[in-house]
C-alpha atoms as a PDB file:
ATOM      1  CA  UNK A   1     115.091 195.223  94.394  1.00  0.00           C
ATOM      2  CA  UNK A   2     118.464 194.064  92.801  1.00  0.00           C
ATOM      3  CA  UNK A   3     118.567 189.665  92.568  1.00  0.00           C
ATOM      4  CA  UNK A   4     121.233 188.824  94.405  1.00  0.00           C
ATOM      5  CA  UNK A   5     123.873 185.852  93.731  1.00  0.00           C
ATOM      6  CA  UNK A   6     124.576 182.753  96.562  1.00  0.00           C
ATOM      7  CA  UNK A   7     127.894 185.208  97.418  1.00  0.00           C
ATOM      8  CA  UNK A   8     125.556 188.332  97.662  1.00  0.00           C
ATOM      9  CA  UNK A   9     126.654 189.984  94.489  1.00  0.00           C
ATOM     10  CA  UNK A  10     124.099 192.107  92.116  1.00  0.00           C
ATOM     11  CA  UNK A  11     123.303 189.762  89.584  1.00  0.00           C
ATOM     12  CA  UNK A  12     122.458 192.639  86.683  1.00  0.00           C
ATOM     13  CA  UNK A  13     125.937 194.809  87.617  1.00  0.00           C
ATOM     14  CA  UNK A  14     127.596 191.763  87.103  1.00  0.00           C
ATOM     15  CA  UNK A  15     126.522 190.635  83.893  1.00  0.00           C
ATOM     16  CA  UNK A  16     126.568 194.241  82.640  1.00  0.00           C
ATOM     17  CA  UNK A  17     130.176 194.068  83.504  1.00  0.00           C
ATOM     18  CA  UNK A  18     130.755 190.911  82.079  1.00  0.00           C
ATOM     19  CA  UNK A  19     128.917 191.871  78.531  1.00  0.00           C
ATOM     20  CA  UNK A  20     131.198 195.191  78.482  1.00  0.00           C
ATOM     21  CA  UNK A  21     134.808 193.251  79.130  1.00  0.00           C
ATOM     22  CA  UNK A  22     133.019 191.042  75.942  1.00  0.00           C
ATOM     23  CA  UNK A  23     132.217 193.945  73.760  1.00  0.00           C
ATOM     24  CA  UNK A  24     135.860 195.404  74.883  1.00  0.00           C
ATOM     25  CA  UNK A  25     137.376 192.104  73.742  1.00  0.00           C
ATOM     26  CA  UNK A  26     135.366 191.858  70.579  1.00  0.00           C
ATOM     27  CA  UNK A  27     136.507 195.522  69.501  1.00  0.00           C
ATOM     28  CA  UNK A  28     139.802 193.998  70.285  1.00  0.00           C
ATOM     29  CA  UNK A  29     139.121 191.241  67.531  1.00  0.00           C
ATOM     30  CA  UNK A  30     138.310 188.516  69.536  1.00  0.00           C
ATOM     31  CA  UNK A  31     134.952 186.969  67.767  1.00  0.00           C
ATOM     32  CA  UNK A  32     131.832 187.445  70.004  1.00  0.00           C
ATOM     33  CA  UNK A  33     130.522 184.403  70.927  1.00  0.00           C
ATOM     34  CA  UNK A  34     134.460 183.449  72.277  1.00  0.00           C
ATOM     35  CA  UNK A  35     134.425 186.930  73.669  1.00  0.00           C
ATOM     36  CA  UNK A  36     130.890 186.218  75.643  1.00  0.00           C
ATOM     37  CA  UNK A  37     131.966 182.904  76.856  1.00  0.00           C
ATOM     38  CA  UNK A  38     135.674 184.202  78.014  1.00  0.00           C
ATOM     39  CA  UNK A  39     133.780 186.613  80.116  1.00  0.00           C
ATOM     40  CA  UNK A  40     131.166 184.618  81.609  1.00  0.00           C
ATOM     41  CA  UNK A  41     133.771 181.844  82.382  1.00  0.00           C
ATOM     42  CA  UNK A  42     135.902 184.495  84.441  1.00  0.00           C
ATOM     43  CA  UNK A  43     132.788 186.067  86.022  1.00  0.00           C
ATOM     44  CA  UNK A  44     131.174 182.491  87.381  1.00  0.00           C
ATOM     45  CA  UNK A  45     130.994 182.067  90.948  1.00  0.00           C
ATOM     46  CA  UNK A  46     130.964 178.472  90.764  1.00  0.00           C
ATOM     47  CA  UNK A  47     134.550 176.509  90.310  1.00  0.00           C
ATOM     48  CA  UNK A  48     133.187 175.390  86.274  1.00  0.00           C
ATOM     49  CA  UNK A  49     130.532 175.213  84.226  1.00  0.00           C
ATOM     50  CA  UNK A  50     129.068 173.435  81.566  1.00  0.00           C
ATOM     51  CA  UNK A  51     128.586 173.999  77.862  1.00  0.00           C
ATOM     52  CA  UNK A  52     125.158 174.031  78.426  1.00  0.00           C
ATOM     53  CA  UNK A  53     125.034 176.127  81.476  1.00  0.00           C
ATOM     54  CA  UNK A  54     127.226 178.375  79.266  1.00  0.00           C
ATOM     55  CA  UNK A  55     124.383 178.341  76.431  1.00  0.00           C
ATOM     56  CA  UNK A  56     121.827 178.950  78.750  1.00  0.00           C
ATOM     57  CA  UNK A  57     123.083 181.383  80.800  1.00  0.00           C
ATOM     58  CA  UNK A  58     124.309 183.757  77.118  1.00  0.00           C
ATOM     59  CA  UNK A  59     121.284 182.596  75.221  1.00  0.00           C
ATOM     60  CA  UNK A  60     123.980 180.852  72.771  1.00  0.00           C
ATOM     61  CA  UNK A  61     123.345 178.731  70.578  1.00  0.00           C
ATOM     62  CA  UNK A  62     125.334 174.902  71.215  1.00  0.00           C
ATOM     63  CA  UNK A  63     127.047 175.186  68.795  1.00  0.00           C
ATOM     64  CA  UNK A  64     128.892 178.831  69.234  1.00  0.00           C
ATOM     65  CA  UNK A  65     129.865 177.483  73.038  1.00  0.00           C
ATOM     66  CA  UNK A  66     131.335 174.729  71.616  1.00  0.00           C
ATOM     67  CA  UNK A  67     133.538 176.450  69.505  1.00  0.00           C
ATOM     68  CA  UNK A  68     134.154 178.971  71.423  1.00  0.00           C
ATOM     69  CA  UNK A  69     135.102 176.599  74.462  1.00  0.00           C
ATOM     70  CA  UNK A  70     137.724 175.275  71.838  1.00  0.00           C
ATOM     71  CA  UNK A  71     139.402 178.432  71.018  1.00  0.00           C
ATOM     72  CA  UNK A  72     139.589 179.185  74.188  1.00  0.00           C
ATOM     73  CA  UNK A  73     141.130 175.872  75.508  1.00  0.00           C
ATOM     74  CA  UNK A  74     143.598 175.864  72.439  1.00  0.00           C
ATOM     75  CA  UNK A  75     145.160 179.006  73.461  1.00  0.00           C
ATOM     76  CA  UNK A  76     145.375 177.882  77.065  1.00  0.00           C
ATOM     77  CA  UNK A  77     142.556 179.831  79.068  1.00  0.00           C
ATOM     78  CA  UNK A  78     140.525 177.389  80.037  1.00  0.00           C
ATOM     79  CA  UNK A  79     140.643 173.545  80.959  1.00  0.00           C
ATOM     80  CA  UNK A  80     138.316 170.651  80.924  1.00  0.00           C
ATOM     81  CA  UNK A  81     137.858 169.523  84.272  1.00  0.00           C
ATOM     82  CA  UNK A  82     136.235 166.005  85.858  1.00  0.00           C
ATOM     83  CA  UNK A  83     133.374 166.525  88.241  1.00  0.00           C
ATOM     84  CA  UNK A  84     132.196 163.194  90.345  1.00  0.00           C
ATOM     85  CA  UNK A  85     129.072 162.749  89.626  1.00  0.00           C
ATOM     86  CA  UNK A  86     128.697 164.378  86.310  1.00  0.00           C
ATOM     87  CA  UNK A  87     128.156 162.869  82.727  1.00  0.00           C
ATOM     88  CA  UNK A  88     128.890 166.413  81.474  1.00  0.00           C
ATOM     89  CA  UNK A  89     131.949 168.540  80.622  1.00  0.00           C
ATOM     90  CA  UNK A  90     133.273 171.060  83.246  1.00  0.00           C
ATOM     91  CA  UNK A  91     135.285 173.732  82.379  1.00  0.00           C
ATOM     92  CA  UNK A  92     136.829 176.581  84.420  1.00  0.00           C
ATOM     93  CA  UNK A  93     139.319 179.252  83.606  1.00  0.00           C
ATOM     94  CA  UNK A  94     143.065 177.909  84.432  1.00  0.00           C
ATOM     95  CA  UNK A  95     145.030 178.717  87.068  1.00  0.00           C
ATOM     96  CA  UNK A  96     147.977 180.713  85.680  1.00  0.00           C
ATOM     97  CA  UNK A  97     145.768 181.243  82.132  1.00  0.00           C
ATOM     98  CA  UNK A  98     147.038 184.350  81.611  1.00  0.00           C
ATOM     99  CA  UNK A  99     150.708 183.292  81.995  1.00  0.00           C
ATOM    100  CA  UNK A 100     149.874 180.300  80.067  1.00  0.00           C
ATOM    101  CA  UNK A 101     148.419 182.105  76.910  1.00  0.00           C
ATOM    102  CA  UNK A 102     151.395 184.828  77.133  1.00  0.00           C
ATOM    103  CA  UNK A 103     153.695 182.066  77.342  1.00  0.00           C
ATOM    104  CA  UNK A 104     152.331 180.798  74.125  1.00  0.00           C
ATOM    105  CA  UNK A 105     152.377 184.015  72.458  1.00  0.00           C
ATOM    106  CA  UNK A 106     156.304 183.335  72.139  1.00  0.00           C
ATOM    107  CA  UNK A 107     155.755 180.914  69.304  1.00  0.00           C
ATOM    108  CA  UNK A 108     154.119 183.717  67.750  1.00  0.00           C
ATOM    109  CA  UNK A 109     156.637 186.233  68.879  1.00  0.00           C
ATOM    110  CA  UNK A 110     159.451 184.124  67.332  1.00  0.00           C
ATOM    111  CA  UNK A 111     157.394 183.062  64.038  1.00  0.00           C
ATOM    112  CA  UNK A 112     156.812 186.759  63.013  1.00  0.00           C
ATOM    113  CA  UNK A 113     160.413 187.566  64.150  1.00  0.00           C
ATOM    114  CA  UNK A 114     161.640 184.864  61.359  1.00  0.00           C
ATOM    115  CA  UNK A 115     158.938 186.287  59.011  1.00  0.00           C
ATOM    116  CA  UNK A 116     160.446 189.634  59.078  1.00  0.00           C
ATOM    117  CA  UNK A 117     164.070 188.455  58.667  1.00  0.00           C
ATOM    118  CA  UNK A 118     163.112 186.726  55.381  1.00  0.00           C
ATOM    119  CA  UNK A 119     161.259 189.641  54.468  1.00  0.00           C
ATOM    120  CA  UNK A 120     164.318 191.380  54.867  1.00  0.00           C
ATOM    121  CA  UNK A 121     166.431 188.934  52.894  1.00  0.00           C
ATOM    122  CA  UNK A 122     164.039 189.304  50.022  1.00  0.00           C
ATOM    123  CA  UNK A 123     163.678 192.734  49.481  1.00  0.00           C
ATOM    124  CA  UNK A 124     167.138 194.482  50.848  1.00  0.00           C
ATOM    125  CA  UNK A 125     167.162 195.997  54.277  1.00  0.00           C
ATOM    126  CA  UNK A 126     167.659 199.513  52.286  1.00  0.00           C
ATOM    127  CA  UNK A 127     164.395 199.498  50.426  1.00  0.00           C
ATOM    128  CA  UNK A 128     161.454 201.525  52.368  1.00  0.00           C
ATOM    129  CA  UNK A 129     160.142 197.870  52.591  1.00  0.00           C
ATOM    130  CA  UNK A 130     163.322 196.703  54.064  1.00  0.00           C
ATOM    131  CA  UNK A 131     163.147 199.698  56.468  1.00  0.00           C
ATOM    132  CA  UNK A 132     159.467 198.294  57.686  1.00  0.00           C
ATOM    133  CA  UNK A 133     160.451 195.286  58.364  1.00  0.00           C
ATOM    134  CA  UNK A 134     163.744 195.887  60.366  1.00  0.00           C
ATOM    135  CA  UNK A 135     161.812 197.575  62.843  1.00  0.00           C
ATOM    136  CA  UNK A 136     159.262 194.475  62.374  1.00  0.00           C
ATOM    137  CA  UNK A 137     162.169 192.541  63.660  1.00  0.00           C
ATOM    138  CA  UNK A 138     163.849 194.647  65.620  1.00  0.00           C
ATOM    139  CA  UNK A 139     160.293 194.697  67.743  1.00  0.00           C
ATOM    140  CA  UNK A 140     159.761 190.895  67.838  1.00  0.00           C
ATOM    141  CA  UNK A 141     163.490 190.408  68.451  1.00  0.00           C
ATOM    142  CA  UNK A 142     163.377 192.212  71.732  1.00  0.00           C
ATOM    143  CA  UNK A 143     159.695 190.889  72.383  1.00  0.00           C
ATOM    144  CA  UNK A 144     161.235 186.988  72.295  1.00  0.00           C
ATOM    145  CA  UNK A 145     163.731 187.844  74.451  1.00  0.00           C
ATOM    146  CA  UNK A 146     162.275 189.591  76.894  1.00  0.00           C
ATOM    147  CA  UNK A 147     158.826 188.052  77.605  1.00  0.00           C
ATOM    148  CA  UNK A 148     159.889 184.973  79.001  1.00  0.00           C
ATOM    149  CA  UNK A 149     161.782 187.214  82.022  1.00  0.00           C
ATOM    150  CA  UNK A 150     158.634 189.361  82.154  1.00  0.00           C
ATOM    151  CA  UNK A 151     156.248 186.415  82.648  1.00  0.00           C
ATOM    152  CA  UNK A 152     158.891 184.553  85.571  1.00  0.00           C
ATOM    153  CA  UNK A 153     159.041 188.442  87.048  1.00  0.00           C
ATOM    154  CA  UNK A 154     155.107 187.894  87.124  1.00  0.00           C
ATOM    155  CA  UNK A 155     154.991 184.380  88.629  1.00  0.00           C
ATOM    156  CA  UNK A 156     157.259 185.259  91.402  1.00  0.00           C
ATOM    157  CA  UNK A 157     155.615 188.575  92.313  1.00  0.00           C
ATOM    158  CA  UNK A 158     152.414 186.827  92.291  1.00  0.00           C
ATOM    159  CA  UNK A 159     153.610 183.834  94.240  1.00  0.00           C
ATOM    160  CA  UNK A 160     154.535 186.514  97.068  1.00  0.00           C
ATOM    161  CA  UNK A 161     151.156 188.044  97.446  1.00  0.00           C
ATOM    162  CA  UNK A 162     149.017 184.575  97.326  1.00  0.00           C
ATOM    163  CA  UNK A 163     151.440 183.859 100.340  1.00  0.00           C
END
């Protein structure tokens, strides 16, 4: 007989789901213990966890969840939260995280823009090099500009269905 969550979800599909969206993201290049923790975070059924949940609950060590917990807060996935009552940390995935971390991906977006355009300036825009990194620019140059509309496009669309 399957164990059942408090919500009445299969406990075993779950985390079998959970460990293959972690094993997608580490092929990705994500490292695993931030993979594991990413996944478990968006799979919890309660509104945040703790480190130490987390370490229990992946058989982690302390010290993996902790850094994993700050990669993933850095980028803007998750958040610390308060919880009355608690001498421990809380953390839940944001609302809006994936906005958020797309959002920040524009610093990115315009930093390897930039690094293409010097690129460009130091070996000649006619040299097969040159060639490489015009379309390096070309790509990030588009990215930057449209990315912004695509993630307001987003916001608004999903604004309408959580009406």
């Amino acid at each position: 007989m399957a164990v059942r969550s408090e919500r009445g979800h299969d406990l075993a599909e779950t985390t079998a789901v959970a460990e293959q969206l972690a094993l997608t993201l580490t092929q990705g290049g994500m490292q695993k213990a931030t993979a594991r923790v990413m996944a478990a975070l968006l799979f919890a059924e309660q509104e945040s966890v703790t480190a130490g949940e987390l370490s229990e609950r992946l058989g982690m060590s302390s010290g993996g969840v902790s850094g994993a917990i700050k990669m993933l807060s850095t980028v803007g996935l998750i958040e610390r939260v308060p919880v009355p009552g608690s001498r421990r940390e809380h953390y839940r995935f944001r609302d809006g995280a994936w906005a958020t971390l797309m959002s920040a991906q524009n610093g990115m977006v315009q930093y390897m823009f930039e690094v293409a355009r010097q690129g460009i300036q130091a070996v000649g825009e006619d040299s097969l090099a040159g060639r490489r990194l015009a379309e390096m620019r070309d790509f990030y140059e588009y990215m930057f500009r449209e990315l912004p509309a695509l993630i307001e496009r987003w916001q608004a669309e999903r604004a309408q269905s959580t009406r």
